[in-house]
PDB file of N, CA and C in Angstrom:
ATOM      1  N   UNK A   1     -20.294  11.109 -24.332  1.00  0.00           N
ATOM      2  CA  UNK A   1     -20.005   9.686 -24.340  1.00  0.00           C
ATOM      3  C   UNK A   1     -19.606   9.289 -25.752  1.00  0.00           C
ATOM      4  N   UNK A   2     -18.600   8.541 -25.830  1.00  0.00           N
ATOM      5  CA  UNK A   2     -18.203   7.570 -27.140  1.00  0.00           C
ATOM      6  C   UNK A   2     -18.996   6.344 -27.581  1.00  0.00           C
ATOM      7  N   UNK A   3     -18.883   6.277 -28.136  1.00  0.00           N
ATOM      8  CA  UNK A   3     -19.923   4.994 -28.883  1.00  0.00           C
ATOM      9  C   UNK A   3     -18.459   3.970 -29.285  1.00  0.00           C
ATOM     10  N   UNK A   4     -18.333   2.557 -28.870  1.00  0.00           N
ATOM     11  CA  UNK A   4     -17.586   2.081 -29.272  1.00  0.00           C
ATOM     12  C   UNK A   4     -17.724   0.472 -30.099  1.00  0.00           C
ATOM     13  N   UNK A   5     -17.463   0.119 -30.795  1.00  0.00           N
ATOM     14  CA  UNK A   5     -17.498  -0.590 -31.789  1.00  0.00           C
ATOM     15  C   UNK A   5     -16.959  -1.876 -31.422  1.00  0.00           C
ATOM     16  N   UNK A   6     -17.332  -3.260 -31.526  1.00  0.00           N
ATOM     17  CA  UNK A   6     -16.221  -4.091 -31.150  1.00  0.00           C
ATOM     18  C   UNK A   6     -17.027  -5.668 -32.169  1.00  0.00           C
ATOM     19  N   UNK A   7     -16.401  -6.120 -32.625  1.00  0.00           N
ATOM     20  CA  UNK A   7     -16.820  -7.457 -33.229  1.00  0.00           C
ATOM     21  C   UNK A   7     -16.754  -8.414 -32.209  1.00  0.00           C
ATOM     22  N   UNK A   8     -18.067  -9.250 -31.873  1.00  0.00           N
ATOM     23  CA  UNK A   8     -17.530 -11.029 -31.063  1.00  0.00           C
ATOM     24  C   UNK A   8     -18.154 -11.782 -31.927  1.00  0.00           C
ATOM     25  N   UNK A   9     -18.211 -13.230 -31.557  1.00  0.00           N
ATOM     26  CA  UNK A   9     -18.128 -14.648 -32.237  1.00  0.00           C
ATOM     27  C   UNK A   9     -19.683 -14.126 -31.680  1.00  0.00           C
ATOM     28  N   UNK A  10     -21.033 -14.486 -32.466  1.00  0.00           N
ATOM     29  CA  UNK A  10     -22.561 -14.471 -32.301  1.00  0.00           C
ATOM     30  C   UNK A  10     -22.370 -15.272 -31.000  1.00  0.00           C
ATOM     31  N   UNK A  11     -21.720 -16.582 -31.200  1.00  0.00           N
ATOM     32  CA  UNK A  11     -22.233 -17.829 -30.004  1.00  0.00           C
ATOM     33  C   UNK A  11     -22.014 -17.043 -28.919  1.00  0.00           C
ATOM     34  N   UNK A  12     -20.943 -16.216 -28.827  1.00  0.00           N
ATOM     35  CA  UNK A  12     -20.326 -15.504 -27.547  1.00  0.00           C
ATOM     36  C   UNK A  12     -21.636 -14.799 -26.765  1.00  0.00           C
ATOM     37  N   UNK A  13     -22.763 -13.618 -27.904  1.00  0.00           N
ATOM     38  CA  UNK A  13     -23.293 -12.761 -27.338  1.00  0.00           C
ATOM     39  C   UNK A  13     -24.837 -13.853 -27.205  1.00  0.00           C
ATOM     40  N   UNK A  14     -24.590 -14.912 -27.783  1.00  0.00           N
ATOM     41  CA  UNK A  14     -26.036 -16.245 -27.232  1.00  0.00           C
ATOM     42  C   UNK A  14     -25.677 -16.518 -26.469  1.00  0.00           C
ATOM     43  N   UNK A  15     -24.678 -17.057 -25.991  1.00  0.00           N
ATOM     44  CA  UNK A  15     -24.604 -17.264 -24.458  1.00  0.00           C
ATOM     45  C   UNK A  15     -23.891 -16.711 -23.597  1.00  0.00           C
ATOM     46  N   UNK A  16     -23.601 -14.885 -23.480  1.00  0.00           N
ATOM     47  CA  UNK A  16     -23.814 -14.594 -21.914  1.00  0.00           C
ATOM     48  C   UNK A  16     -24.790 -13.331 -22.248  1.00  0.00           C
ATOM     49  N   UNK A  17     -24.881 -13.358 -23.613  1.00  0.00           N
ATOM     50  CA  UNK A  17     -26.142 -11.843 -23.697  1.00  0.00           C
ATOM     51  C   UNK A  17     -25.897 -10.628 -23.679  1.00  0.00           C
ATOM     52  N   UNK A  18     -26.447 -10.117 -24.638  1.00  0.00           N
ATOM     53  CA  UNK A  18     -26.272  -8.669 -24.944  1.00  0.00           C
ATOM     54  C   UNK A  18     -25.938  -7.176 -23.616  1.00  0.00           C
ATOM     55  N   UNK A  19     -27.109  -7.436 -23.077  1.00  0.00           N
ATOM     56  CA  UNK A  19     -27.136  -6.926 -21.705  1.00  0.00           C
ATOM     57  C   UNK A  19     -25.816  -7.492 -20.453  1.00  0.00           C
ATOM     58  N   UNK A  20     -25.462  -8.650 -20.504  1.00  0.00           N
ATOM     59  CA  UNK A  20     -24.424  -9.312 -19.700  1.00  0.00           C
ATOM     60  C   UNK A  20     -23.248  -8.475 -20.338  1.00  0.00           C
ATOM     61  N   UNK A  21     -22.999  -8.627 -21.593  1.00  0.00           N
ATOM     62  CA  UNK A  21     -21.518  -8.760 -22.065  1.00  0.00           C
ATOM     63  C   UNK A  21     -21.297  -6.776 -21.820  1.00  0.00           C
ATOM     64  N   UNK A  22     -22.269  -5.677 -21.864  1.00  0.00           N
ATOM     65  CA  UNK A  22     -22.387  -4.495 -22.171  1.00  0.00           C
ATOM     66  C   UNK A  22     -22.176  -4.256 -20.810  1.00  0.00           C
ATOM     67  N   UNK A  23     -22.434  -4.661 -19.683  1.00  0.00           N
ATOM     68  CA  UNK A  23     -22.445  -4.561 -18.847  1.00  0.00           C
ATOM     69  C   UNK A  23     -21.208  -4.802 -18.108  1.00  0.00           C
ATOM     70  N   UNK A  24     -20.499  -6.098 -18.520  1.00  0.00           N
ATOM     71  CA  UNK A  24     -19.030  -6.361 -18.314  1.00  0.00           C
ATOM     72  C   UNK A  24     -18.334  -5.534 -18.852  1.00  0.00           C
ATOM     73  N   UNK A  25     -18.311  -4.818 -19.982  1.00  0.00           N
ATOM     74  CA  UNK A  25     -17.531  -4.080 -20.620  1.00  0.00           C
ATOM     75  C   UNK A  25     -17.176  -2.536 -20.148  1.00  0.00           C
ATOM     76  N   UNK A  26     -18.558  -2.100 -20.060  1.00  0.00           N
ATOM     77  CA  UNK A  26     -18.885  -1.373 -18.574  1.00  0.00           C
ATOM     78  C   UNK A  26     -17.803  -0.891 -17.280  1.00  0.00           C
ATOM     79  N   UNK A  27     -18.151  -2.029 -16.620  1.00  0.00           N
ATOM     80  CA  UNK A  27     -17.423  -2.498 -15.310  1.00  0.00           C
ATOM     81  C   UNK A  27     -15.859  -2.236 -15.765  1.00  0.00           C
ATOM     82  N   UNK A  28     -15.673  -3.129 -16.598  1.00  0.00           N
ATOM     83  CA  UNK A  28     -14.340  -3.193 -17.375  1.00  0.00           C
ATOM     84  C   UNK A  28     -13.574  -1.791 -17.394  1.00  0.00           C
ATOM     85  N   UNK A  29     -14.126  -0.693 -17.953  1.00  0.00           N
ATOM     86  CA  UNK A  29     -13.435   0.404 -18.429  1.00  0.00           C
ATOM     87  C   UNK A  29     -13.943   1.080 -17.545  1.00  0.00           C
ATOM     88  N   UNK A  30     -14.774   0.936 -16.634  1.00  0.00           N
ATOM     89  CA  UNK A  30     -14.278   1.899 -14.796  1.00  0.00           C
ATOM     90  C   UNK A  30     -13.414   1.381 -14.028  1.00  0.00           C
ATOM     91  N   UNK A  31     -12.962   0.241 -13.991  1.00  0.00           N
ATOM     92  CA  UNK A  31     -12.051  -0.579 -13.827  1.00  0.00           C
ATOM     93  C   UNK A  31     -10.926   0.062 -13.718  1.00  0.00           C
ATOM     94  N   UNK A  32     -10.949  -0.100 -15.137  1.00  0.00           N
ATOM     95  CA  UNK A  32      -9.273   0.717 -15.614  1.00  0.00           C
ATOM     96  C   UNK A  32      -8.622   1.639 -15.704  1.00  0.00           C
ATOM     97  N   UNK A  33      -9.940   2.609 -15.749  1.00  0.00           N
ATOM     98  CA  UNK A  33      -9.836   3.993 -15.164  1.00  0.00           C
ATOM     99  C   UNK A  33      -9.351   4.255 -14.287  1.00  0.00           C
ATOM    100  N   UNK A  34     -10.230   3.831 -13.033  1.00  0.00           N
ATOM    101  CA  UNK A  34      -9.472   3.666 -11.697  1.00  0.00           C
ATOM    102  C   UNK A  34      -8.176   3.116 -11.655  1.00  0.00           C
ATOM    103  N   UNK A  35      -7.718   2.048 -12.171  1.00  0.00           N
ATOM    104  CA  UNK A  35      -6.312   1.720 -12.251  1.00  0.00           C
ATOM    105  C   UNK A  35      -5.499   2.796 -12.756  1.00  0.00           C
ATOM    106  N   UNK A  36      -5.618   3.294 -13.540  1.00  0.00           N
ATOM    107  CA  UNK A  36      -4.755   4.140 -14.234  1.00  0.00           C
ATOM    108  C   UNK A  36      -4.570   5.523 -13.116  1.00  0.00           C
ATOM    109  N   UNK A  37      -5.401   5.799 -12.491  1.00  0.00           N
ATOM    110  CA  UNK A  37      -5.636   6.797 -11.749  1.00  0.00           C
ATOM    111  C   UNK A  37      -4.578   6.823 -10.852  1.00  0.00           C
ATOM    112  N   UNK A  38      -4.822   5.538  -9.996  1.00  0.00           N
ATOM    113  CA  UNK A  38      -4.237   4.950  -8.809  1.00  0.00           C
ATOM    114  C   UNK A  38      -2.885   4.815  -8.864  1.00  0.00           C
ATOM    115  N   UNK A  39      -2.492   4.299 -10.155  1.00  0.00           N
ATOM    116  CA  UNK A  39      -1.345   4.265 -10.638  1.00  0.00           C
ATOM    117  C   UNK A  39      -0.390   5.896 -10.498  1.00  0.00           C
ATOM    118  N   UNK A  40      -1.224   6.620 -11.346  1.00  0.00           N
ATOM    119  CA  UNK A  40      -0.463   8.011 -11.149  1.00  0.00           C
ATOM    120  C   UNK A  40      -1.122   8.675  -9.601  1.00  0.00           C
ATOM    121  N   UNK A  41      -1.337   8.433  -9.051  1.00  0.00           N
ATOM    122  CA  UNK A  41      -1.429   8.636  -7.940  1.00  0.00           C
ATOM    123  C   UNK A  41      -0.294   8.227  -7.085  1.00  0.00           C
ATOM    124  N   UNK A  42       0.400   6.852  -7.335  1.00  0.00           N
ATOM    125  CA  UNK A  42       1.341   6.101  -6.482  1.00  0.00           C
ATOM    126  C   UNK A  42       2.404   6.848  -6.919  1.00  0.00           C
ATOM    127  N   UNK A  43       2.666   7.223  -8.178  1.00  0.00           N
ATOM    128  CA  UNK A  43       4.227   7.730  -8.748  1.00  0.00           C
ATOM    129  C   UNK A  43       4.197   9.029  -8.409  1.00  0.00           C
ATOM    130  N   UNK A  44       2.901   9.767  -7.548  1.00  0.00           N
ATOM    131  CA  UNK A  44       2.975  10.927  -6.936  1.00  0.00           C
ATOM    132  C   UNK A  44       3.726  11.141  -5.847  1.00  0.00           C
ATOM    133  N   UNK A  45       3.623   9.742  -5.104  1.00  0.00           N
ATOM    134  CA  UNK A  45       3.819   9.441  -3.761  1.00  0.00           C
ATOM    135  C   UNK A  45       5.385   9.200  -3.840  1.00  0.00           C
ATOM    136  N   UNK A  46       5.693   8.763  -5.046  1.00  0.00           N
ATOM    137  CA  UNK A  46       7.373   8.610  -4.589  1.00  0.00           C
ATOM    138  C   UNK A  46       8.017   9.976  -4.729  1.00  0.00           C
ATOM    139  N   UNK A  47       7.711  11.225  -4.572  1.00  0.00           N
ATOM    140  CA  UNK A  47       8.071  12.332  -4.201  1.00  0.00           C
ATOM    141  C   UNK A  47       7.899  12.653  -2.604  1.00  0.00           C
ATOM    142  N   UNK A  48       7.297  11.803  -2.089  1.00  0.00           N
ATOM    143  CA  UNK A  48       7.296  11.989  -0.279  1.00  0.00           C
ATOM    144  C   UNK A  48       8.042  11.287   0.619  1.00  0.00           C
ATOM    145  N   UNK A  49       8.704  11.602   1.256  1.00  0.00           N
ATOM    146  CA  UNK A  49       9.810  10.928   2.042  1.00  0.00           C
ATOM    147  C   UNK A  49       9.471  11.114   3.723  1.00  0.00           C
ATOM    148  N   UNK A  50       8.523  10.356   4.116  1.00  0.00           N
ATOM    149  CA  UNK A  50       8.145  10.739   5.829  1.00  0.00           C
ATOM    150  C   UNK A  50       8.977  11.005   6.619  1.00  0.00           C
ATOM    151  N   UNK A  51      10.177   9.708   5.954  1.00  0.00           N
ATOM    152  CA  UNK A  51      11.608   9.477   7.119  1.00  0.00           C
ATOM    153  C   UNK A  51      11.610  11.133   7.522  1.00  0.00           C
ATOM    154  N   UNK A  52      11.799  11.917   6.588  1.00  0.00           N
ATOM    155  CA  UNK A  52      12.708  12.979   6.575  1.00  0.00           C
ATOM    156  C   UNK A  52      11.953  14.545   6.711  1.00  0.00           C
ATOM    157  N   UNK A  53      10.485  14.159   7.040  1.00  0.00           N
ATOM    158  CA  UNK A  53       9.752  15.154   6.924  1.00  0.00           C
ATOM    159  C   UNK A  53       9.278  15.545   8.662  1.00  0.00           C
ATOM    160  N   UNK A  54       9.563  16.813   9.102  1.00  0.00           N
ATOM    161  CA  UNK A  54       9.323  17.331  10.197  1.00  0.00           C
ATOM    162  C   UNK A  54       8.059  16.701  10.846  1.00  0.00           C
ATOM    163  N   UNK A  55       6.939  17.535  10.078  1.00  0.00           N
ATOM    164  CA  UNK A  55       5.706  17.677  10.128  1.00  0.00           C
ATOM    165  C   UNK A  55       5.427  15.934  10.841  1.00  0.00           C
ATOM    166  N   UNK A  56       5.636  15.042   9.531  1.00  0.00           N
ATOM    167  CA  UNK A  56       5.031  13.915   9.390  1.00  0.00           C
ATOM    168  C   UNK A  56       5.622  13.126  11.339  1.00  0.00           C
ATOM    169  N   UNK A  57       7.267  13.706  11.566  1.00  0.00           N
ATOM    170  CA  UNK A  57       7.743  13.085  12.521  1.00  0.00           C
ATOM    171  C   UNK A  57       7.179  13.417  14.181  1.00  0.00           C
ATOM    172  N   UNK A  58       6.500  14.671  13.753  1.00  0.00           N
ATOM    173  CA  UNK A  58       5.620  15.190  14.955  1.00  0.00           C
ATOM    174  C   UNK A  58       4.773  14.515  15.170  1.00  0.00           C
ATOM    175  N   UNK A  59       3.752  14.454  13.957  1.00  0.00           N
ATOM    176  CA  UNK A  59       2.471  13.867  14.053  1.00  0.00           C
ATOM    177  C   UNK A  59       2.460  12.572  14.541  1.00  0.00           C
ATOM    178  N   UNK A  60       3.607  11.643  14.195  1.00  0.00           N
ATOM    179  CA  UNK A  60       3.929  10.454  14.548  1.00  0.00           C
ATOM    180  C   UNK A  60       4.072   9.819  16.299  1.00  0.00           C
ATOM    181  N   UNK A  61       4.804  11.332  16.782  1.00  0.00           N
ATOM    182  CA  UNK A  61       5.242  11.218  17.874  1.00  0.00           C
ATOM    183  C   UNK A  61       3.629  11.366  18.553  1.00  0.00           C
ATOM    184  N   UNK A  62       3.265  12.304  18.105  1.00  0.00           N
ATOM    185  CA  UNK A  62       2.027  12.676  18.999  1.00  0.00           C
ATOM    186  C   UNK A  62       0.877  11.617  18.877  1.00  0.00           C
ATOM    187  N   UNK A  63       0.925  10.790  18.282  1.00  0.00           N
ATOM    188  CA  UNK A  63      -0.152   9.630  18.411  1.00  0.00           C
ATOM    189  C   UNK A  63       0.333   8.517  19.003  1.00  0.00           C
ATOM    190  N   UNK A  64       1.793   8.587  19.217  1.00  0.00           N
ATOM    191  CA  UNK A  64       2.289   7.081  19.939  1.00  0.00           C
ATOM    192  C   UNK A  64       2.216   7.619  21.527  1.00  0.00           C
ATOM    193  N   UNK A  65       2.115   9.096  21.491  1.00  0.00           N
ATOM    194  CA  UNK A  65       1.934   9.809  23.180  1.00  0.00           C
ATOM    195  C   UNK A  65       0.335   9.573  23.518  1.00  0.00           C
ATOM    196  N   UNK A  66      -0.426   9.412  22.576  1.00  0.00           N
ATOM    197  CA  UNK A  66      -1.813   9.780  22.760  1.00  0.00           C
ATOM    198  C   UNK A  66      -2.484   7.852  22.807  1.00  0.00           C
ATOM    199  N   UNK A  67      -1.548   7.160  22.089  1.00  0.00           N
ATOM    200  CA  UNK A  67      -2.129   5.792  21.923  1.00  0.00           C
ATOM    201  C   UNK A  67      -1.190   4.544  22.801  1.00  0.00           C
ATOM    202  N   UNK A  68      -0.139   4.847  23.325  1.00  0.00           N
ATOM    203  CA  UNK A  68       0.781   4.179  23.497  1.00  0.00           C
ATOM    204  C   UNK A  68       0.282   3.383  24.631  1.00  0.00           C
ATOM    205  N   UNK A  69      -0.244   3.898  25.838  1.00  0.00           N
ATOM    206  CA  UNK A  69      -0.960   3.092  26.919  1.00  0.00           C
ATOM    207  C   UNK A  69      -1.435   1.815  26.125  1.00  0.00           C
ATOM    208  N   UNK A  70      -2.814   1.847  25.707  1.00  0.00           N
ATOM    209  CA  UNK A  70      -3.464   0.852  24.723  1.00  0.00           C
ATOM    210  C   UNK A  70      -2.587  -0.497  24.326  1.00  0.00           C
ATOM    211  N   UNK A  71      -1.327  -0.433  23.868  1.00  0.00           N
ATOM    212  CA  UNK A  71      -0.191  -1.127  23.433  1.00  0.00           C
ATOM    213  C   UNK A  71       0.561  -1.749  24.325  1.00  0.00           C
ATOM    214  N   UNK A  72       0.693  -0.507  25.393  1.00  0.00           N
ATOM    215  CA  UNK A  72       1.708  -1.163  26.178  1.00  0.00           C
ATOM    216  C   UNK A  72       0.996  -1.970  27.831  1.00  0.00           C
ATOM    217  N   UNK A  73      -0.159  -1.399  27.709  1.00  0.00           N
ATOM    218  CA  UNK A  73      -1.245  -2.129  28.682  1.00  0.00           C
ATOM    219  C   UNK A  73      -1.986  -3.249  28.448  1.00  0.00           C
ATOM    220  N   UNK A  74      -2.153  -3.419  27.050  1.00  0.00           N
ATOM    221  CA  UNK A  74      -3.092  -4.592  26.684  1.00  0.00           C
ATOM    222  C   UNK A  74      -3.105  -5.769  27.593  1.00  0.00           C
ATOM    223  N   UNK A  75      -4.570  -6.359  27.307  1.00  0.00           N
ATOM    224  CA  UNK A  75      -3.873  -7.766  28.006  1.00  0.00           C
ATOM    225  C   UNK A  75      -3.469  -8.751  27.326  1.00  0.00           C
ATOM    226  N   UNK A  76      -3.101  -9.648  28.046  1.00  0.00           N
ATOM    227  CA  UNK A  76      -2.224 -10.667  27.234  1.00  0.00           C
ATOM    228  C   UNK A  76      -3.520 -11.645  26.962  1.00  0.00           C
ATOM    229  N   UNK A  77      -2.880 -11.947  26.226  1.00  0.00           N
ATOM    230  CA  UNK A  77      -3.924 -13.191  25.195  1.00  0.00           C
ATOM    231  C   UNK A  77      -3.104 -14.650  25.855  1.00  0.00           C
ATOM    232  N   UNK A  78      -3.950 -15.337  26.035  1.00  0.00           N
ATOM    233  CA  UNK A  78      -3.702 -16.959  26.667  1.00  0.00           C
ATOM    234  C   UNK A  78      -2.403 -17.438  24.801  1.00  0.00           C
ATOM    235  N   UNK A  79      -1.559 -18.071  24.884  1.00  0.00           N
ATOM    236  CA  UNK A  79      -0.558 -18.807  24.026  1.00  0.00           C
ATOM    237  C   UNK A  79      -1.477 -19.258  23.108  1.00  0.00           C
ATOM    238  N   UNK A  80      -2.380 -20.109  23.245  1.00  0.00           N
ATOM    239  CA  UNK A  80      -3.570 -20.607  22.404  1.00  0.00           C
ATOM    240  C   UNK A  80      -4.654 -20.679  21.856  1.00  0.00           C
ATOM    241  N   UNK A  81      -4.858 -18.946  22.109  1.00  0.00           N
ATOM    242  CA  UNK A  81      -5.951 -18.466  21.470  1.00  0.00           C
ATOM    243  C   UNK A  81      -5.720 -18.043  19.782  1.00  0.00           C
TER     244      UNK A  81
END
């Protein structure tokens, strides 16, 4: 773990507290972590193209064969519900 350093205004750490503000800061930088993650995670994803992928167009087919009743049977809902 890093030890990190940061100056605030005293009034700041009197009124939300030592424990409050360490704690936000905390939160804060798992936060962003995760953002950053997620982020390169998404620019992973623009290397996948479903349109055009076999696999993905099977799998597709085979759940609209396996779910499609459900959809096309439902009942109808009254206009004003």
């Amino acid at each position: 773990m890093i030890e990190f350093k940061i100056e605030l205004e005293e009034k700041v750490v009197e009124d939300f507290g030592y424990a409050n503000i360490e704690k936000f800061l905390k939160e804060f930088a798992t936060k962003f972590q995760m953002q950053l993650a997620a982020k390169e995670m998404l620019e992973d994803f623009g290397d996948i193209d479903l349109n055009n992928d076999g696999k993905w167009k099977i799998a597709r087919e085979e759940a609209w064969k396996d779910q499609k009743d459900f959809y096309l049977n439902a009942p109808k809902r009254p206009a004003n519900a």
